[in-house]
C-alpha atoms as a PDB file:
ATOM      1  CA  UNK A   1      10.720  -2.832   4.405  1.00  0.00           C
ATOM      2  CA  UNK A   2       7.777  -0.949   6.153  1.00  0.00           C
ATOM      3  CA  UNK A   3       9.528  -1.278   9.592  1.00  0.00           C
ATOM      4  CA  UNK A   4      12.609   0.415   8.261  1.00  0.00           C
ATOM      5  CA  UNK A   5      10.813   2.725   6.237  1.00  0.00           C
ATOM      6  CA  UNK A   6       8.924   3.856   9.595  1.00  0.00           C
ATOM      7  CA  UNK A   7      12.160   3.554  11.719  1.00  0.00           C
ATOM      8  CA  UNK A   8      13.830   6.577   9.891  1.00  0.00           C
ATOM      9  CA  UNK A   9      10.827   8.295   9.214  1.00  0.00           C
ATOM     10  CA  UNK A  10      10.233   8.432  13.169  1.00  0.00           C
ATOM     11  CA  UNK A  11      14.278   8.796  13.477  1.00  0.00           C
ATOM     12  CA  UNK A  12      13.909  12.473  11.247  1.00  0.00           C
ATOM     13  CA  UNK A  13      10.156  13.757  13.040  1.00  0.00           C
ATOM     14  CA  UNK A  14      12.296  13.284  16.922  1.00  0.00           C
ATOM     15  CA  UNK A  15      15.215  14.757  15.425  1.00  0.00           C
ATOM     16  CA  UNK A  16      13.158  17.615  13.855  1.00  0.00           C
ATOM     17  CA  UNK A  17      10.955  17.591  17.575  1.00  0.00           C
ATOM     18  CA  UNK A  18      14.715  17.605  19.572  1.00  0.00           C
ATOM     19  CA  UNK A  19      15.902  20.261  17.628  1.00  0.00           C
ATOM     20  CA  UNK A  20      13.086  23.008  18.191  1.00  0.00           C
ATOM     21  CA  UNK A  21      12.100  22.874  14.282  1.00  0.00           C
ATOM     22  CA  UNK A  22       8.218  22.926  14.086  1.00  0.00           C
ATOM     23  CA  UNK A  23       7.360  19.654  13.264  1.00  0.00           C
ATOM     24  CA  UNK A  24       3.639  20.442  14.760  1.00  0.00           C
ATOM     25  CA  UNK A  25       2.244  22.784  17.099  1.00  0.00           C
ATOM     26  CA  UNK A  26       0.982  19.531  18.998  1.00  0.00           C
ATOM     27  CA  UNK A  27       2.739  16.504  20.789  1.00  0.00           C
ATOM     28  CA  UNK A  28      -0.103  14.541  19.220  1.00  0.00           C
ATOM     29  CA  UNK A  29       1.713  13.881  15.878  1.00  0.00           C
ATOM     30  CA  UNK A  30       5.210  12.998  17.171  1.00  0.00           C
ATOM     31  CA  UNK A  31       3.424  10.496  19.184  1.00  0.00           C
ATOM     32  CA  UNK A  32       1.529   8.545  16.751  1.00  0.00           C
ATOM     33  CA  UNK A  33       4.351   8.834  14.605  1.00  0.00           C
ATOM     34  CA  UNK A  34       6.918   7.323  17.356  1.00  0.00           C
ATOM     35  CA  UNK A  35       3.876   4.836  18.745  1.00  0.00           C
ATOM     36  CA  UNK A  36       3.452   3.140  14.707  1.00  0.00           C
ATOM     37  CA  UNK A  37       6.948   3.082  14.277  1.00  0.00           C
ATOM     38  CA  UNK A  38       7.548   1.079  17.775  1.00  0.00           C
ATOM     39  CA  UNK A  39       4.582  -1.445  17.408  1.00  0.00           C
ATOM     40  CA  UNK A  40       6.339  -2.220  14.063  1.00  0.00           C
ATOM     41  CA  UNK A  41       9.626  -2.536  15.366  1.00  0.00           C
ATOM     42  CA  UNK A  42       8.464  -4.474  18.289  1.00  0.00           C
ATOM     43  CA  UNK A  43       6.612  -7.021  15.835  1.00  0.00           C
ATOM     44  CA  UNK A  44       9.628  -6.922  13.941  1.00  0.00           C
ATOM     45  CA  UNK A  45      11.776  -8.074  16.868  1.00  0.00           C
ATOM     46  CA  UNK A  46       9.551 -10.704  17.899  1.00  0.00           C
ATOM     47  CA  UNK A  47       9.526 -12.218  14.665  1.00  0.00           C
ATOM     48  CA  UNK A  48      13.468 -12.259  14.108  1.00  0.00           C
ATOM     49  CA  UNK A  49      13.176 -13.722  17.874  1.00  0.00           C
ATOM     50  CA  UNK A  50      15.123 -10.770  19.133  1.00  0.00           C
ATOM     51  CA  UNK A  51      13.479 -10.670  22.384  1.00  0.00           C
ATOM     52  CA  UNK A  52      15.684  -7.808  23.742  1.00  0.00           C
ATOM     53  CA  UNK A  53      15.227  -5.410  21.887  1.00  0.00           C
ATOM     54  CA  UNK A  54      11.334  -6.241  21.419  1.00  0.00           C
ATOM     55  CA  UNK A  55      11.491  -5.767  25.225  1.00  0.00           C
ATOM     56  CA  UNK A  56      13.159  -2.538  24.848  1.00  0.00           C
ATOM     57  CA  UNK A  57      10.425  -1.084  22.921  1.00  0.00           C
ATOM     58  CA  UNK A  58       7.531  -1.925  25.460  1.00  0.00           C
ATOM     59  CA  UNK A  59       8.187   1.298  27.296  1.00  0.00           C
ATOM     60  CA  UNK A  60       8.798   3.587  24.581  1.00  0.00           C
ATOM     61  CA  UNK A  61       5.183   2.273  23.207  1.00  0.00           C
ATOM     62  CA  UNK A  62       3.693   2.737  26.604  1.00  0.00           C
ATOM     63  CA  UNK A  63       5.771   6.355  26.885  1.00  0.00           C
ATOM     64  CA  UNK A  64       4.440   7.644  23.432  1.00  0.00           C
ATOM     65  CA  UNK A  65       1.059   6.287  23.323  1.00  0.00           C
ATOM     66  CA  UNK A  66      -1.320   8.313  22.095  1.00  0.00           C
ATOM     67  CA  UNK A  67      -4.178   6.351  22.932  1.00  0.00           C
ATOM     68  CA  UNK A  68      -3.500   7.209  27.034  1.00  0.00           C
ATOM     69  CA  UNK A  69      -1.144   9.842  27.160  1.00  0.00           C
ATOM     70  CA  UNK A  70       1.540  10.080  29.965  1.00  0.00           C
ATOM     71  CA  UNK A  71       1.309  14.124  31.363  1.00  0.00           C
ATOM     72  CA  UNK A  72       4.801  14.602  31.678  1.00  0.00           C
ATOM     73  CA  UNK A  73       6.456  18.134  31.538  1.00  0.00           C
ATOM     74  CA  UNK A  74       8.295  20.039  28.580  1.00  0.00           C
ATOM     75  CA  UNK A  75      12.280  18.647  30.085  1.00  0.00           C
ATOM     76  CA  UNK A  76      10.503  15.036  30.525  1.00  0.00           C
ATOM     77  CA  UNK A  77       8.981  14.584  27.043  1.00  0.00           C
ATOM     78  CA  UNK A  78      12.899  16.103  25.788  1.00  0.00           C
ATOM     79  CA  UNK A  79      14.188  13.127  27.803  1.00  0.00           C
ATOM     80  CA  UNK A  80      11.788  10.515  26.402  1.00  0.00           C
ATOM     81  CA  UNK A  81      12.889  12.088  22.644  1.00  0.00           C
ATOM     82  CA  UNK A  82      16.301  11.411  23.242  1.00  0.00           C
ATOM     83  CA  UNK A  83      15.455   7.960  24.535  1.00  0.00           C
ATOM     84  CA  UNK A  84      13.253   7.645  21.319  1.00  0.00           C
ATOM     85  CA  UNK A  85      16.054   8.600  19.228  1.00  0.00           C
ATOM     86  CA  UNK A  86      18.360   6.328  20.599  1.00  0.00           C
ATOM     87  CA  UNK A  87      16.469   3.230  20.710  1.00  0.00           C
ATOM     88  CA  UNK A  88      15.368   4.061  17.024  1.00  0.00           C
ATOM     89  CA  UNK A  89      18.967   4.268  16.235  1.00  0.00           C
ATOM     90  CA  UNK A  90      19.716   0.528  17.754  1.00  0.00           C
ATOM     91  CA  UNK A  91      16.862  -0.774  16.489  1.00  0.00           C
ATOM     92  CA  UNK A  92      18.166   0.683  12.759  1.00  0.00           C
ATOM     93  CA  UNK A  93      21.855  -1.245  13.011  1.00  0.00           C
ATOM     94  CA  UNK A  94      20.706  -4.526  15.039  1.00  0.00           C
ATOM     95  CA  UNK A  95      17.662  -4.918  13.196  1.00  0.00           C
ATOM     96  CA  UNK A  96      18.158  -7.090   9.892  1.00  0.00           C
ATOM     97  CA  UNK A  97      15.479  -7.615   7.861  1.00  0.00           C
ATOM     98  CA  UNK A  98      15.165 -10.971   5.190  1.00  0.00           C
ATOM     99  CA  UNK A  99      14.183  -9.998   1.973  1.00  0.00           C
ATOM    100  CA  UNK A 100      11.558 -12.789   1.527  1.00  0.00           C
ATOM    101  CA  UNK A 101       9.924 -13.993  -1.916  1.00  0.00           C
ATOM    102  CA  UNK A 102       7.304 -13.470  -3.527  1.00  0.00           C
ATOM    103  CA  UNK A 103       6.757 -16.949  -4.574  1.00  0.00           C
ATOM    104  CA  UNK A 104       8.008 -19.842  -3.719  1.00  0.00           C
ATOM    105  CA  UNK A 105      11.417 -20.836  -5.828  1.00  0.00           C
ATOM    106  CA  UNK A 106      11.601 -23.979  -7.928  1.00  0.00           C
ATOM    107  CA  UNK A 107      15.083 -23.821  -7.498  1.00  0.00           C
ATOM    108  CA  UNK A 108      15.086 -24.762  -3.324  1.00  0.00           C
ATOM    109  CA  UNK A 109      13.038 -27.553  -3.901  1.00  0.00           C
ATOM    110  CA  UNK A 110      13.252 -30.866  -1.821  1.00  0.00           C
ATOM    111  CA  UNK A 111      13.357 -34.020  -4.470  1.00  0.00           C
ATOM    112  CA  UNK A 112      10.604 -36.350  -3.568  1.00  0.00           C
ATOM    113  CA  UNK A 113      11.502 -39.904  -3.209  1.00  0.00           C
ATOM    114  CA  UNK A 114       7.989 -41.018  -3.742  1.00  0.00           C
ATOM    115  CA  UNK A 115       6.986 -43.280  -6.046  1.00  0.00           C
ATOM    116  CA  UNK A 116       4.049 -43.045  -8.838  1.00  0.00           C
END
């Protein structure tokens, strides 16, 4: 649930960044923002064994890294939003997430065929 939540949250701060609305005065934000989101998505994909698209999100974690920033001009970072968005958007459709218990159901049990 997290993943998604941070998938569409990062979806709406490029889309706000692509379309000139002042999401920040600094890069800085839409970068952590887009970084958390991929990490999540990329553990996410690894889990579900969906190697592709957990591949696919190596570069856009690299791109928007915070941690050591890529100087790339104004038209270049508009590039790697678009990219962003896009993979995002992928990610949101191919992406299916298991709804897993809380607890573990009585119901699915396996009858023992031990003996007392």
């Amino acid at each position: 649930m997290l993943t998604k939540i941070m998938m569409w949250v990062s979806i709406v701060v490029v889309l706000l960044e692509l379309l000139g609305l002042p999401v920040t005065s600094e890069r800085i934000l839409v970068q952590i923002v887009v970084c958390a989101a991929g990490l999540l998505v990329f553990c996410h994909a690894v889990r579900a064994s969906q190697y592709l698209i957990a591949t696919g999100f190596l570069p856009i974690i690299v791109a928007f890294s915070p941690i050591s920033p890529i100087a790339v001009s104004g038209r270049a970072f508009l590039l790697l939003n678009w990219i962003g968005l896009a993979a995002f958007l992928v990610a949101s459709i191919t992406l299916k997430t298991e709804r897993t218990l809380s607890m573990p159901s009585i119901t699915n049990r396996v009858p023992r065929h031990e003996s007392l």
